[in-house]
N, C-alpha and C. Protein backbone atom coordinates (compact mmCIF):
# COMPACT_ATOMS: atom_id res chain seq x y z
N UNK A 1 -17.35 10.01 -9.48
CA UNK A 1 -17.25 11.44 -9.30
C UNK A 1 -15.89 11.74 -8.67
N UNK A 2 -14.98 12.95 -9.12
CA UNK A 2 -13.84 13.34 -8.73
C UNK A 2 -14.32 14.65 -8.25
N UNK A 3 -13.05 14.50 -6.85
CA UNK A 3 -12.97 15.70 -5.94
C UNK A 3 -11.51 16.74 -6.29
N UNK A 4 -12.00 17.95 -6.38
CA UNK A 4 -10.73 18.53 -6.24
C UNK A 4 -10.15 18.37 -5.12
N UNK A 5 -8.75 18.34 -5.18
CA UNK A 5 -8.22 17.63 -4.18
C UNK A 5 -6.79 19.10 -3.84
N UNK A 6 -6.54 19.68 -2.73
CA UNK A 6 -5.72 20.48 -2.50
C UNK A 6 -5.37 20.08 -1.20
N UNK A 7 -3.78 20.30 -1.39
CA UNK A 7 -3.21 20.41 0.25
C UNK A 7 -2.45 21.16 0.42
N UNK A 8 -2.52 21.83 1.81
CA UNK A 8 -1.65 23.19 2.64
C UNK A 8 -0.33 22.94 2.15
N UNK A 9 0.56 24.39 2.41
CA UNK A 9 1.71 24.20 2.21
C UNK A 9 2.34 23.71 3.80
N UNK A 10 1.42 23.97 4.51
CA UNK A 10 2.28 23.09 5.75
C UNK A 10 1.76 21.61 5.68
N UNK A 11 0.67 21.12 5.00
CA UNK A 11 0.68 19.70 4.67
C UNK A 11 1.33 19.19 4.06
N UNK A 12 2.02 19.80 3.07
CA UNK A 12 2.66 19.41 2.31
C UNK A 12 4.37 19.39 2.91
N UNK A 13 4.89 20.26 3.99
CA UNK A 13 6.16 20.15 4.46
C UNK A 13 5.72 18.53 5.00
N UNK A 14 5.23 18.92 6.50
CA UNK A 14 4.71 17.75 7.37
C UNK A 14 5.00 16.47 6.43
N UNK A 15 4.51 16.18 5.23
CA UNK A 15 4.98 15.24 4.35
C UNK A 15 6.36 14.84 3.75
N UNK A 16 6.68 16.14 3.39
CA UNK A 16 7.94 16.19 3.26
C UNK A 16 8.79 15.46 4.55
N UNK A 17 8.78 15.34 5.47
CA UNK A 17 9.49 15.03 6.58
C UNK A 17 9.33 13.44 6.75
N UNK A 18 8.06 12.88 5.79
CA UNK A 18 7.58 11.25 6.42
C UNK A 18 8.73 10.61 6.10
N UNK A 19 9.67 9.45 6.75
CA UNK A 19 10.32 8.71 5.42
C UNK A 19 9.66 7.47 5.02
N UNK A 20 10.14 6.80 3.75
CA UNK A 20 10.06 6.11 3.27
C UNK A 20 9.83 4.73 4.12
N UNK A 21 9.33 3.43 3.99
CA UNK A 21 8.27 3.58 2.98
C UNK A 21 6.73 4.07 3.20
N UNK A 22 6.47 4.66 4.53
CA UNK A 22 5.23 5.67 4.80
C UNK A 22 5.07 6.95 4.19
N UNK A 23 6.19 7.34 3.59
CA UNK A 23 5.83 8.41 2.74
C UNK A 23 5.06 7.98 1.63
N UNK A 24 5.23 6.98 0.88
CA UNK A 24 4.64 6.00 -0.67
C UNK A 24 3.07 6.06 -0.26
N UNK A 25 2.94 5.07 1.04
CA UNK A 25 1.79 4.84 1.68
C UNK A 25 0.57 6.12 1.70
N UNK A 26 1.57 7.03 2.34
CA UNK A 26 0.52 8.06 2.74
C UNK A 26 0.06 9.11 1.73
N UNK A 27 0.76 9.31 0.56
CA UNK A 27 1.01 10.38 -0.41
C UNK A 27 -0.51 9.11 -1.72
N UNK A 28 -0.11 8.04 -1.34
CA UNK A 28 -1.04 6.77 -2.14
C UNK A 28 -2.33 7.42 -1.77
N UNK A 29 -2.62 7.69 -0.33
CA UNK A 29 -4.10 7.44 0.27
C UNK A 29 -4.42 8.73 0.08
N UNK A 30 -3.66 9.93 0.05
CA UNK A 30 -4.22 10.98 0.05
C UNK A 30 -4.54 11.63 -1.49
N UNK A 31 -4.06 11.09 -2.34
CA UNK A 31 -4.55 11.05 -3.84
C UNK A 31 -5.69 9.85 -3.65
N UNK A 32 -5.58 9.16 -3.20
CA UNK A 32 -7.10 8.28 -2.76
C UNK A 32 -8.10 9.14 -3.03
N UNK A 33 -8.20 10.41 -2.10
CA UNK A 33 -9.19 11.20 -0.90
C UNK A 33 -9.55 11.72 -2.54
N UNK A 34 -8.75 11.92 -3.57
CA UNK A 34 -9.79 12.33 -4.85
C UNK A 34 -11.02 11.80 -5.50
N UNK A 35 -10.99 10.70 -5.57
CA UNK A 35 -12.10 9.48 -5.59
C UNK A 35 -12.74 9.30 -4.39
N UNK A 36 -12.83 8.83 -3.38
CA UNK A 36 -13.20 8.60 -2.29
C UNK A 36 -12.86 9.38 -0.67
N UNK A 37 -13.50 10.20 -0.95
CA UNK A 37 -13.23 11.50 0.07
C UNK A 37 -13.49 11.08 1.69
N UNK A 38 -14.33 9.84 1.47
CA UNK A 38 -14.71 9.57 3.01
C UNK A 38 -14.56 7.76 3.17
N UNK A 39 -13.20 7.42 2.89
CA UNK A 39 -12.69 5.95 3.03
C UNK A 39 -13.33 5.33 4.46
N UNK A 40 -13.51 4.10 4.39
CA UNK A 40 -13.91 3.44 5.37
C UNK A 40 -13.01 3.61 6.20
N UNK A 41 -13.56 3.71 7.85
CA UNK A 41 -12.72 3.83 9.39
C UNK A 41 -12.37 5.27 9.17
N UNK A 42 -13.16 6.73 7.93
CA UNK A 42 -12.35 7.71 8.44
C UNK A 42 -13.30 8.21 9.17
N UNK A 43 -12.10 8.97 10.05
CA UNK A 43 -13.06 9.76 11.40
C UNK A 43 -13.45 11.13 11.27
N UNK A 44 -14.33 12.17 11.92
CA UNK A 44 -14.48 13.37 11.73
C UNK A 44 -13.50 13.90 12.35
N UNK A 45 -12.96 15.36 11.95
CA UNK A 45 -11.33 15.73 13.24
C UNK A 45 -12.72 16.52 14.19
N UNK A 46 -11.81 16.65 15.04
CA UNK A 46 -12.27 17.74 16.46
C UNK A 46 -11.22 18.60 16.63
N UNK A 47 -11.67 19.73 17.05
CA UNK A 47 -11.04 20.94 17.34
C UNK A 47 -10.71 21.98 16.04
N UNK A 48 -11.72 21.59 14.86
CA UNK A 48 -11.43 22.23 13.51
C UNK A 48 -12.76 22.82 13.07
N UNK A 49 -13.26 24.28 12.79
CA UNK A 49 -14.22 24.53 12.28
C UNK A 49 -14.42 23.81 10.90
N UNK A 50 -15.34 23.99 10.01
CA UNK A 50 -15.85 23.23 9.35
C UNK A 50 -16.17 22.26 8.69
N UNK A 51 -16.12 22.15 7.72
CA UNK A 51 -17.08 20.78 6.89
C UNK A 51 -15.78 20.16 6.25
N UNK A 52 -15.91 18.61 6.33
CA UNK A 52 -15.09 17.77 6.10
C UNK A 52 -14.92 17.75 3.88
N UNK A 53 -16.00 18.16 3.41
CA UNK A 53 -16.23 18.31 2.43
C UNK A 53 -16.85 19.73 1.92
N UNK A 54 -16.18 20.40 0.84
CA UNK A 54 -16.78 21.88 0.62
C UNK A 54 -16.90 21.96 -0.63
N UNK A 55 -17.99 21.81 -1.23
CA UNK A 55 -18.42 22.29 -3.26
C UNK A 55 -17.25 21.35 -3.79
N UNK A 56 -17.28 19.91 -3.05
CA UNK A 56 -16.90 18.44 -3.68
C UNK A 56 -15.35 18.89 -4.27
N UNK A 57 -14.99 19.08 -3.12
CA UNK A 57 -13.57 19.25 -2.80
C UNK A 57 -12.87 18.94 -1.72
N UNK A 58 -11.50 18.19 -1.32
CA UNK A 58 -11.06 17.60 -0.45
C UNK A 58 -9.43 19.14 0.36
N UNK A 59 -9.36 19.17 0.94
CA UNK A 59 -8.42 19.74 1.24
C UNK A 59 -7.67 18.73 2.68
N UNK A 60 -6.46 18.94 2.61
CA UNK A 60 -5.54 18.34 3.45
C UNK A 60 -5.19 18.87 4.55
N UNK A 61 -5.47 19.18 5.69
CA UNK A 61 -5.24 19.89 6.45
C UNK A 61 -3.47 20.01 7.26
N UNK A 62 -3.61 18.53 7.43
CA UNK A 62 -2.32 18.50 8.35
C UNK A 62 -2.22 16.93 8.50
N UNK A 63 -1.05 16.38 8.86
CA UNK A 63 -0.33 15.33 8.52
C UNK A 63 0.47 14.56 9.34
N UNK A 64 -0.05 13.92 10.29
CA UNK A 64 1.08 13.42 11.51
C UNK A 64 0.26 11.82 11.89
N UNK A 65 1.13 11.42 13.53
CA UNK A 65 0.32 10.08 13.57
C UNK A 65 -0.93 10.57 14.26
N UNK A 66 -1.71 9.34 13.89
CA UNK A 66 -3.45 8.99 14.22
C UNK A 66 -3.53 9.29 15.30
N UNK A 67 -2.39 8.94 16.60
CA UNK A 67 -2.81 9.44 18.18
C UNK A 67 -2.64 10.45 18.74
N UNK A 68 -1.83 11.55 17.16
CA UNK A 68 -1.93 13.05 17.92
C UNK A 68 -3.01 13.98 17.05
N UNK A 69 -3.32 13.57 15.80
CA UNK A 69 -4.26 13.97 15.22
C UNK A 69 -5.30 13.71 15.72
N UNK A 70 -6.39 13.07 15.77
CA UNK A 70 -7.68 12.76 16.04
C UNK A 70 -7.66 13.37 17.72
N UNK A 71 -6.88 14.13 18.58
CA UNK A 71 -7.04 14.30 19.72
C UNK A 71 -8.20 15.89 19.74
């Protein structure tokens, strides 16, 4: 089963800014999130109203490292 898969235009700057070769990496996993919306080790965010999944669709919220995201 495939997810529609959309990301913000500020997800999409935030990306814009990764360099290489974590940009390859990360742009890889988040076309991942179309197939597999909930990869092993992912976490729920905090501090975000709703549902991690909506009418089997993925959206991207925002884009930085793991120890300022997940705070």
């Amino acid at each position: 089963m495939s997810y529609a898969l959309r990301i913000l235009p500020r997800a999409e700057k935030q990306l814009s800014r990764v360099n290489s070769p974590q940009y390859d990496s990360i742009k890889a996993k988040i076309l991942d999130l179309g197939t597999t919306p909930r990869p092993a080790g992912c976490k729920k965010l905090r501090g975000h109203e709703g549902w991690r999944i909506i009418a089997k669709a993925v959206t991207v919220l925002k884009i930085g490292h793991r120890g300022e995201i997940y705070k």
